[in-house]
C-alpha atoms as a PDB file:
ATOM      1  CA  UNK A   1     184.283 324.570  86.041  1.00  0.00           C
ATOM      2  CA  UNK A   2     184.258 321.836  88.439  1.00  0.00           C
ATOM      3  CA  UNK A   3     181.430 322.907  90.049  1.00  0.00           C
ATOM      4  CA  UNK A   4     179.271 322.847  86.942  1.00  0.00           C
ATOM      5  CA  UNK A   5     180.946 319.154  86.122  1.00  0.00           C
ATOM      6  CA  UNK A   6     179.828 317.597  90.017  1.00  0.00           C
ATOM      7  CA  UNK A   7     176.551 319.370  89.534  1.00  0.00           C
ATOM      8  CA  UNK A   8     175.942 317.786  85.935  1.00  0.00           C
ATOM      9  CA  UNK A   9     177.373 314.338  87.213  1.00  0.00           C
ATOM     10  CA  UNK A  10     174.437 314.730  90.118  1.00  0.00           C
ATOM     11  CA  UNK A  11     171.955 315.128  87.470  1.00  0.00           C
ATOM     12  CA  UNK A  12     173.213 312.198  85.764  1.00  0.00           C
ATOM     13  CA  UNK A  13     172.776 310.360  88.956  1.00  0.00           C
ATOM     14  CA  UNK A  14     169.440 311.731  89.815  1.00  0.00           C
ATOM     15  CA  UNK A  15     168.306 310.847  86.117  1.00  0.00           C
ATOM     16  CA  UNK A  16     169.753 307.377  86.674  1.00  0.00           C
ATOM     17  CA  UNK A  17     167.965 306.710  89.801  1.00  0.00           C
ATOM     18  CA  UNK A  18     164.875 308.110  88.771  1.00  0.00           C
ATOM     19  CA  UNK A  19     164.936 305.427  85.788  1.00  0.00           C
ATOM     20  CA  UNK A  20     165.522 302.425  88.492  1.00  0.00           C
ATOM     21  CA  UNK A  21     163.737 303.712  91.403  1.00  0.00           C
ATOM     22  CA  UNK A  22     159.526 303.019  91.018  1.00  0.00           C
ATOM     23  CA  UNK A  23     158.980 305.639  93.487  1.00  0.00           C
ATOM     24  CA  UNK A  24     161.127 308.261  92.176  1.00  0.00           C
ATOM     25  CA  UNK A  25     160.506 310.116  89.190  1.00  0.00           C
ATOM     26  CA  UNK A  26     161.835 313.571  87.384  1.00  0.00           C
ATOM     27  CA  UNK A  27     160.434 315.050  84.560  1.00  0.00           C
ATOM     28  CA  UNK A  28     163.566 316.250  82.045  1.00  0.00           C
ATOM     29  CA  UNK A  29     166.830 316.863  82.232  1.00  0.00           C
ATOM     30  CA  UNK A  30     166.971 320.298  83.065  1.00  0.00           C
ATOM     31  CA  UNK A  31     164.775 319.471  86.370  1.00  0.00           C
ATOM     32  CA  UNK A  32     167.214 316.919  87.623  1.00  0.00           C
ATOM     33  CA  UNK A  33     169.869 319.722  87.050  1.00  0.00           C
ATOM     34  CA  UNK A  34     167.583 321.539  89.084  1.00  0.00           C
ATOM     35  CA  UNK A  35     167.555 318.911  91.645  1.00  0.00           C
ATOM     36  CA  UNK A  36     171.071 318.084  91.908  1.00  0.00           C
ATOM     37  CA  UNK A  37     171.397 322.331  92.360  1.00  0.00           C
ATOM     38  CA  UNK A  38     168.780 322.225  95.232  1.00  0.00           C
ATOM     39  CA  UNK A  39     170.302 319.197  96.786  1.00  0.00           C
ATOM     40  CA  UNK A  40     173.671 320.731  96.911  1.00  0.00           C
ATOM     41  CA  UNK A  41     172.041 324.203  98.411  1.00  0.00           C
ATOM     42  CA  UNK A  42     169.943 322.300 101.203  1.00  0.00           C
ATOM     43  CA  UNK A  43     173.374 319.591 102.275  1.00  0.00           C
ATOM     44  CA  UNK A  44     175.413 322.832 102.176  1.00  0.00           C
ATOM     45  CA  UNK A  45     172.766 324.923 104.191  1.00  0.00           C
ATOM     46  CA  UNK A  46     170.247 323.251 106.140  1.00  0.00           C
ATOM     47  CA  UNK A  47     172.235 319.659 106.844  1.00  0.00           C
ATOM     48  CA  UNK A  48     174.692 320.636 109.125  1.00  0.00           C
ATOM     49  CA  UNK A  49     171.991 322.700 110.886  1.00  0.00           C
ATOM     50  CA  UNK A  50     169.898 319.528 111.600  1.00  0.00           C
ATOM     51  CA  UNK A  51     172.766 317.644 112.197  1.00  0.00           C
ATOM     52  CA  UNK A  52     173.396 319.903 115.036  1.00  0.00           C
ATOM     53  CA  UNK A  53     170.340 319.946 116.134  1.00  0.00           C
ATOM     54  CA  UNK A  54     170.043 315.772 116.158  1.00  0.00           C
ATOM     55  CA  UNK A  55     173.187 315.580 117.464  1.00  0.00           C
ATOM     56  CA  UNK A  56     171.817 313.601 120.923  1.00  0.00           C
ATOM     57  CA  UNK A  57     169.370 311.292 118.490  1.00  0.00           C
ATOM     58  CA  UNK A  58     172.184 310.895 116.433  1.00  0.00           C
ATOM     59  CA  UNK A  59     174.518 309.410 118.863  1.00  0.00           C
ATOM     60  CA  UNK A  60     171.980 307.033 120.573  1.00  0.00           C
ATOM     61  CA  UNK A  61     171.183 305.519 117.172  1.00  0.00           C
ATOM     62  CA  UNK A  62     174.848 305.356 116.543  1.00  0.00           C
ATOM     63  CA  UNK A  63     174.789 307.790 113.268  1.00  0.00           C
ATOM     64  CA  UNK A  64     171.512 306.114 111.966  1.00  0.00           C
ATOM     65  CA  UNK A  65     169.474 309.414 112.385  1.00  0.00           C
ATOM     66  CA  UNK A  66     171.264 310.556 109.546  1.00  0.00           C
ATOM     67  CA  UNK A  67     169.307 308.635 106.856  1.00  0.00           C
ATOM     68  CA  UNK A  68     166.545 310.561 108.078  1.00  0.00           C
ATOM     69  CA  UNK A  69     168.012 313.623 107.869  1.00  0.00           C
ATOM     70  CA  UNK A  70     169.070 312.861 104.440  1.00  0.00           C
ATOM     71  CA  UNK A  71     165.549 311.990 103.630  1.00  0.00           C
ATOM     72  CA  UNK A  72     164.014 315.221 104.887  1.00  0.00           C
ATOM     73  CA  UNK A  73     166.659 316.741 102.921  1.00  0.00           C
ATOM     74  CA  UNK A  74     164.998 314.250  99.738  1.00  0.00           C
ATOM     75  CA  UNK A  75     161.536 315.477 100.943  1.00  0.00           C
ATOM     76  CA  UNK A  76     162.210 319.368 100.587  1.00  0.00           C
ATOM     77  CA  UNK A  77     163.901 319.270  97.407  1.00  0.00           C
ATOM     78  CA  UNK A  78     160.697 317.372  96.655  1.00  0.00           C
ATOM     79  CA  UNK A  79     158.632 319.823  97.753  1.00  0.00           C
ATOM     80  CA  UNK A  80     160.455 322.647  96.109  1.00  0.00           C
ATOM     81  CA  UNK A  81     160.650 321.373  92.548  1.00  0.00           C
ATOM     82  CA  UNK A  82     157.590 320.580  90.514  1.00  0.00           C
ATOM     83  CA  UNK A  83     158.670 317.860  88.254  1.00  0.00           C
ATOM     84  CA  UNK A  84     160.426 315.659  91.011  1.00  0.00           C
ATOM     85  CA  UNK A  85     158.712 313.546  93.117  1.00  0.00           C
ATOM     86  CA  UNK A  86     159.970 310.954  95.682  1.00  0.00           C
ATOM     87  CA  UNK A  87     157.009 308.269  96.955  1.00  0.00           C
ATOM     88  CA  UNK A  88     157.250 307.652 100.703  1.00  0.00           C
ATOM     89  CA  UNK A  89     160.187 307.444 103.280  1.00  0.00           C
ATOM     90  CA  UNK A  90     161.047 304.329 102.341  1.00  0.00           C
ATOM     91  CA  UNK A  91     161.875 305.561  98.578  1.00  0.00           C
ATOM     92  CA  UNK A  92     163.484 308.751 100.231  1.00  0.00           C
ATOM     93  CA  UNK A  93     165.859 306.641 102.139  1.00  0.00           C
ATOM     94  CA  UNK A  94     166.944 304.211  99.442  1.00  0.00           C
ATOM     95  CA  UNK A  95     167.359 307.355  97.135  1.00  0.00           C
ATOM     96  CA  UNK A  96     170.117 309.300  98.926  1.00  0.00           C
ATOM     97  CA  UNK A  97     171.555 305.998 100.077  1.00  0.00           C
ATOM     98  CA  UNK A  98     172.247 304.968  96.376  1.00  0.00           C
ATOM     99  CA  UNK A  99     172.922 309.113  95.262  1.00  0.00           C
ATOM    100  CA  UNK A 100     175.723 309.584  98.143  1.00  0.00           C
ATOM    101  CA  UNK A 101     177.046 306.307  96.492  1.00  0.00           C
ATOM    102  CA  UNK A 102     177.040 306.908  93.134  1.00  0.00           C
ATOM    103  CA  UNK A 103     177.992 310.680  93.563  1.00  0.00           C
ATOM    104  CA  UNK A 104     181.057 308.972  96.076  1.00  0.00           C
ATOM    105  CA  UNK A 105     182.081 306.844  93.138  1.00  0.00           C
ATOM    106  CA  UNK A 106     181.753 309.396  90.233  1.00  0.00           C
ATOM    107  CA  UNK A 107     183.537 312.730  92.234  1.00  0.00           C
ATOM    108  CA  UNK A 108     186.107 309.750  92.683  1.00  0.00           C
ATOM    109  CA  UNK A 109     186.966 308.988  89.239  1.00  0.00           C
ATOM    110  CA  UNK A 110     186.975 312.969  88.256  1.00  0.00           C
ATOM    111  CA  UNK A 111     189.186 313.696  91.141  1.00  0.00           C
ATOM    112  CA  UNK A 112     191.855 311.516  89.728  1.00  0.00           C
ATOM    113  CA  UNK A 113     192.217 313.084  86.487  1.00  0.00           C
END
């Protein structure tokens, strides 16, 4: 049950961003349920991979690598799901900047219940 709630507070976010963003757009709100279930499969799968992988990068830019990892990880949810669409790395970036916030601040405020 908590599962389903994080996934549907993703979508929230993703539907949120998408509406604030200029580059990022989703189509309903059953993709960016979609979205926030890819995103969740490629962090839990394929991140720590990379991360592993970058780990020298990584630590000579100090941990900034790891935006770019995040936006690769933006960029193959992208390419994955028809009705999302991120514009440029720049966009990419700036999305899972201000997702890993808001997702921070909303599994937050449902953990303390």
């Amino acid at each position: 049950m908590r599962l389903l709630l994080k996934l549907l507070l993703s979508a929230l976010v993703v539907v949120g961003l998408a509406k604030i963003l200029p580059g990022v757009s989703v189509s309903s709100y059953l993709t960016a349920f979609i979205v926030a279930v890819v995103l969740a499969v490629l962090n839990l799968i394929l991140k720590p991979i990379l991360v592993v992988l970058t780990l020298p990068v990584t630590i000579l830019t100090f941990g900034l690598f790891l935006l770019i990892i995040n936006a690769i990880i933006i960029f193959l949810a992208d390419s994955f799901i028809g009705g999302f669409s991120v514009d440029g790395w720049f966009m990419a970036i700036i999305f899972s900047l201000l997702f890993s916030l808001f997702q921070s601040i909303l599994y937050s405020l449902l953990d303390k219940d």
